[in-house]
N, C-alpha and C. Protein backbone atom coordinates (compact mmCIF):
# COMPACT_ATOMS: atom_id res chain seq x y z
N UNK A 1 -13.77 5.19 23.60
CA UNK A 1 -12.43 5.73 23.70
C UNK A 1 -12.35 6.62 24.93
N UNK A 2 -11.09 6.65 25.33
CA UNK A 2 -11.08 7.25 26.94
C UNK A 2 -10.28 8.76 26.36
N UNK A 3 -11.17 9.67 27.27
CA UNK A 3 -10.34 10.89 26.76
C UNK A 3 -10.39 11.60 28.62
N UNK A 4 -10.14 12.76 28.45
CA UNK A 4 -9.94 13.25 29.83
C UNK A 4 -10.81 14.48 29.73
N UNK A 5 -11.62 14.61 30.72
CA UNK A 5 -12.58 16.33 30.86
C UNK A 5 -11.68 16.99 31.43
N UNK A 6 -12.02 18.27 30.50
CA UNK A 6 -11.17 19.26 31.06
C UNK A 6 -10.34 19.06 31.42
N UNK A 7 -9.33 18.98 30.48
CA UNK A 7 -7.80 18.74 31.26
C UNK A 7 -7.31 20.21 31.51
N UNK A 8 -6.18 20.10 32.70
CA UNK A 8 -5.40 21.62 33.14
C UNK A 8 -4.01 21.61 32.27
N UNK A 9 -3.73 22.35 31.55
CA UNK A 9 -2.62 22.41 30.84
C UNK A 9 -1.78 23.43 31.45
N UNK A 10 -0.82 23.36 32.13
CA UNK A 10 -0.22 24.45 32.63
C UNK A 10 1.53 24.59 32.36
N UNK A 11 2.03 25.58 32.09
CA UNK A 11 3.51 26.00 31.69
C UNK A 11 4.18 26.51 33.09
N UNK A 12 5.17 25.38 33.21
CA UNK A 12 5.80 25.76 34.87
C UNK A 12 7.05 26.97 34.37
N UNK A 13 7.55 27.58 35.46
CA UNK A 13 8.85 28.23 35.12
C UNK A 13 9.32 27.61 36.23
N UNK A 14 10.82 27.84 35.81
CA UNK A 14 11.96 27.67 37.17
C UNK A 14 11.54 27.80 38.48
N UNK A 15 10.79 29.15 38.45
CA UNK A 15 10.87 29.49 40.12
C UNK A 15 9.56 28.49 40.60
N UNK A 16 8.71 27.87 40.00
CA UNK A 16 7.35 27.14 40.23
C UNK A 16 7.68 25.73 40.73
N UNK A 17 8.75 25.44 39.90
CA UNK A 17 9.51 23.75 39.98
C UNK A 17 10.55 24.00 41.69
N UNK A 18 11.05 25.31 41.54
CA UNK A 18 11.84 25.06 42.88
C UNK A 18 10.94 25.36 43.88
N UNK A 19 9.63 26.09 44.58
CA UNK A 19 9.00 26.10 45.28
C UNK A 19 8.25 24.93 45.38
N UNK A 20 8.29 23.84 44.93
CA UNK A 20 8.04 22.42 45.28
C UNK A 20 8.04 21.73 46.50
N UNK A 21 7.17 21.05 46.86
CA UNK A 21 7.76 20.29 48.65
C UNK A 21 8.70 18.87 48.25
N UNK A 22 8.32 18.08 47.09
CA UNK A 22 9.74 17.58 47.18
C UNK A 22 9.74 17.95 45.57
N UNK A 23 10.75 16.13 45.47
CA UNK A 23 11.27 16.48 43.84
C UNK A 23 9.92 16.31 42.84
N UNK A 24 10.42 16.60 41.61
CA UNK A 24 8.90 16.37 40.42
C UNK A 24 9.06 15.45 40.01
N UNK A 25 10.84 14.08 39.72
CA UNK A 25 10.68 13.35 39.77
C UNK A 25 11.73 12.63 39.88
N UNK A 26 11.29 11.32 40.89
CA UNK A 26 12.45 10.62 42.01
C UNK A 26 13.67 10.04 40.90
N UNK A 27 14.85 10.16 42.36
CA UNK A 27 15.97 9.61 41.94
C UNK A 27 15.77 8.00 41.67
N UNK A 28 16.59 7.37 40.89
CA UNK A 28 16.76 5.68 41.56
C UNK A 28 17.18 5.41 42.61
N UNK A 29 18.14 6.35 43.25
CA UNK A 29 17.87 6.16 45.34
C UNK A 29 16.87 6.14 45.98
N UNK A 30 16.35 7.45 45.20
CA UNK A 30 14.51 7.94 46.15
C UNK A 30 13.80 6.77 45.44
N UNK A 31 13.82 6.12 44.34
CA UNK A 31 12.56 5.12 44.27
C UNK A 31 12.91 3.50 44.79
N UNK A 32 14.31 3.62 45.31
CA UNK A 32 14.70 2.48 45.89
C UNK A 32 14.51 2.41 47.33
N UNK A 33 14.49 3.51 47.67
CA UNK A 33 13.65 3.53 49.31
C UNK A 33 12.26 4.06 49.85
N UNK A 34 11.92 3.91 48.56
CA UNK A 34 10.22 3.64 48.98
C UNK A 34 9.44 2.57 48.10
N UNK A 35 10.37 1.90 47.71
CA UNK A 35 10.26 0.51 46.39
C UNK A 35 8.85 0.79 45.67
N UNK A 36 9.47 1.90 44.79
CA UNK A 36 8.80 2.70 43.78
C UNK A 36 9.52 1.71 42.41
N UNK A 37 8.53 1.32 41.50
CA UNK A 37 9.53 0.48 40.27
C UNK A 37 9.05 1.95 39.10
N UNK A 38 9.88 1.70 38.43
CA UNK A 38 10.18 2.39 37.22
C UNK A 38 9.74 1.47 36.12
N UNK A 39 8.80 2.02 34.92
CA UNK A 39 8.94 0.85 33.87
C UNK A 39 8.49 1.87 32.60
N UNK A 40 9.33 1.51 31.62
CA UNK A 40 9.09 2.66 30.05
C UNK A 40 8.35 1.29 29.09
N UNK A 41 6.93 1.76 29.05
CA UNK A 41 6.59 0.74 28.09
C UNK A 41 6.46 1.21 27.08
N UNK A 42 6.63 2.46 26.74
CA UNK A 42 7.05 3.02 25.09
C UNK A 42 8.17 3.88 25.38
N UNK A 43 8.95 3.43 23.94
CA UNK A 43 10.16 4.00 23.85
C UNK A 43 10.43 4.44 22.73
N UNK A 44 10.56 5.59 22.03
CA UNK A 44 10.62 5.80 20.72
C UNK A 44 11.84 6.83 20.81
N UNK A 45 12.15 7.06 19.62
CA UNK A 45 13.51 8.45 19.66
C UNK A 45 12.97 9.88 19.50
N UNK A 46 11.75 9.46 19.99
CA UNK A 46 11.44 10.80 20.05
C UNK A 46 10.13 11.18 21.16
N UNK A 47 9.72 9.89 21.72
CA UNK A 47 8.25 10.18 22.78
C UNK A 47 9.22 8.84 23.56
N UNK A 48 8.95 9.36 24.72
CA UNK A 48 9.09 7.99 26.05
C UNK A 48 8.23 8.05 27.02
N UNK A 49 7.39 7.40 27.36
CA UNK A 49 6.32 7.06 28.83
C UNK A 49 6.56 6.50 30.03
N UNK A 50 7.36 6.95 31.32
CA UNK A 50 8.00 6.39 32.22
C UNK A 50 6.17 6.40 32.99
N UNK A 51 6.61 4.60 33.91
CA UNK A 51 5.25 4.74 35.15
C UNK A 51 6.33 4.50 36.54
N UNK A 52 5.86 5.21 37.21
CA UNK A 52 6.38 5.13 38.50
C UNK A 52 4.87 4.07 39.34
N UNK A 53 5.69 2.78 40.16
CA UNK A 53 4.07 2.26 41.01
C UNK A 53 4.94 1.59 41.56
N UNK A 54 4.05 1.02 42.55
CA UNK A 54 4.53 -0.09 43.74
C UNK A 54 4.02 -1.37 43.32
N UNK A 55 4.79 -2.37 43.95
CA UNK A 55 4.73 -3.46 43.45
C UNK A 55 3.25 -3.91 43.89
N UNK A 56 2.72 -3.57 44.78
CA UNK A 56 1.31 -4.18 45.43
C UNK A 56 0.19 -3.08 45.16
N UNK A 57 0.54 -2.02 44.25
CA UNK A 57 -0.55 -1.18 44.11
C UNK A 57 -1.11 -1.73 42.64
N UNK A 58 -2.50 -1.76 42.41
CA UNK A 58 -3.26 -1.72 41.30
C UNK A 58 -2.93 -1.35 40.15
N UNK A 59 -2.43 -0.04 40.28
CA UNK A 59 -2.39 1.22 39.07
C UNK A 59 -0.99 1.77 39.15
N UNK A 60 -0.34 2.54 38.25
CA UNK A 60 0.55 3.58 38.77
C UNK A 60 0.48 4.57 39.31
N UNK A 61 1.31 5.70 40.24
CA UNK A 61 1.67 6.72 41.09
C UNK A 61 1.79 7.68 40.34
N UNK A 62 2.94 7.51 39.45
CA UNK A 62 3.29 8.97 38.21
C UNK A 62 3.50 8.19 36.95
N UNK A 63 2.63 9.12 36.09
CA UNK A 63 3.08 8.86 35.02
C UNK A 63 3.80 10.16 34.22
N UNK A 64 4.63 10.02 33.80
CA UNK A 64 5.71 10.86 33.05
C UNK A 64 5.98 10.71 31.52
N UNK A 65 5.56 11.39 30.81
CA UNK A 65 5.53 11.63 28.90
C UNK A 65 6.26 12.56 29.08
N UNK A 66 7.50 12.16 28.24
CA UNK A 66 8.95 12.97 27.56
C UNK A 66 8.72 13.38 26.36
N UNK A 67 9.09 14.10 25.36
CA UNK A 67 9.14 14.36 24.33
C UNK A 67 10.49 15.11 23.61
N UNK A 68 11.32 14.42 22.83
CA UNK A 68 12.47 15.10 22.47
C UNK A 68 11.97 16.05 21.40
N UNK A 69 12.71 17.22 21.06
CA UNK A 69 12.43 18.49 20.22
C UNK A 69 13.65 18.94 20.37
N UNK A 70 14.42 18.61 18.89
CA UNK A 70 15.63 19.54 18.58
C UNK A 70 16.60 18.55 19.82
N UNK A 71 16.47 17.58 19.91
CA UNK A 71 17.86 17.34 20.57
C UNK A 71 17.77 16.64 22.21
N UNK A 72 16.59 18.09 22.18
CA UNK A 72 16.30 17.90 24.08
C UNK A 72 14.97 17.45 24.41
N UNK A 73 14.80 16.75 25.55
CA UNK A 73 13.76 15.87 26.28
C UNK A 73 13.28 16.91 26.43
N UNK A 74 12.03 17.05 27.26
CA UNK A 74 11.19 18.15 27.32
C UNK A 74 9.75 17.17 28.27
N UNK A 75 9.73 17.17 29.60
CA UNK A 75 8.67 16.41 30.17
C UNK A 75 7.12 16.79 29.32
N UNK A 76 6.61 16.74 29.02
CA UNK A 76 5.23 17.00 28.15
C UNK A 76 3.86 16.68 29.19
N UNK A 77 4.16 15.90 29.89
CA UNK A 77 2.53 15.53 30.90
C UNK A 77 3.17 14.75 31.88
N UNK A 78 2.53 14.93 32.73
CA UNK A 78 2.75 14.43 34.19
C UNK A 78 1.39 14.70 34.98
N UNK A 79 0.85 12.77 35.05
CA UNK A 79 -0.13 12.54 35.61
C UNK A 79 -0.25 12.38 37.37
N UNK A 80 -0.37 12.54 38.36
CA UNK A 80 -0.02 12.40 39.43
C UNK A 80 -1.35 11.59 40.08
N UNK A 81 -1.02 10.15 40.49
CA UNK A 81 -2.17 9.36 41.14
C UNK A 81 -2.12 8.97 42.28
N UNK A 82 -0.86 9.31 43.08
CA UNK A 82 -0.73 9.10 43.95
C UNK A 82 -1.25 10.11 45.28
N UNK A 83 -1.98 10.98 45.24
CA UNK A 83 -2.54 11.69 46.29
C UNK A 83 -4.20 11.21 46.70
């Protein structure tokens, strides 16, 4: 079974997300001009898993876990593979 060492768990605030160099995560403009595909292979009413990748790359770029609570989405993990 695949688990992760030491993972970093960290709680952003506002001012952490706007000192950013770009966005945390692309528009469908921004992933249409760098032909970034989007694909949710789980979808539940309450957990969703977006992958951000290119059509000629191996693996995905971002992966993005939502989690609704009380109503509202709430990003939960964000893997970043693209650096």
């Amino acid at each position: 079974m695949y688990s992760l060492k030491n993972p970093e768990i960290q709680l952003w605030e506002l001012q952490h997300i706007k000192k950013l160099e770009g966005p945390l995560i692309l528009s469908s403009m921004q992933r249409s001009e760098r032909f970034i595909e989007e694909s949710m292979p789980i979808v539940t009413q309450s957990y969703v898993e977006v992958f951000h990748s290119k059509p000629e790359a191996d693996s995905y770029l971002m992966l993005y876990k939502f989690r609704n609570l009380g109503g509202c989405w709430y990003l939960e993990e964000l893997h970043d593979k693209s650096l």
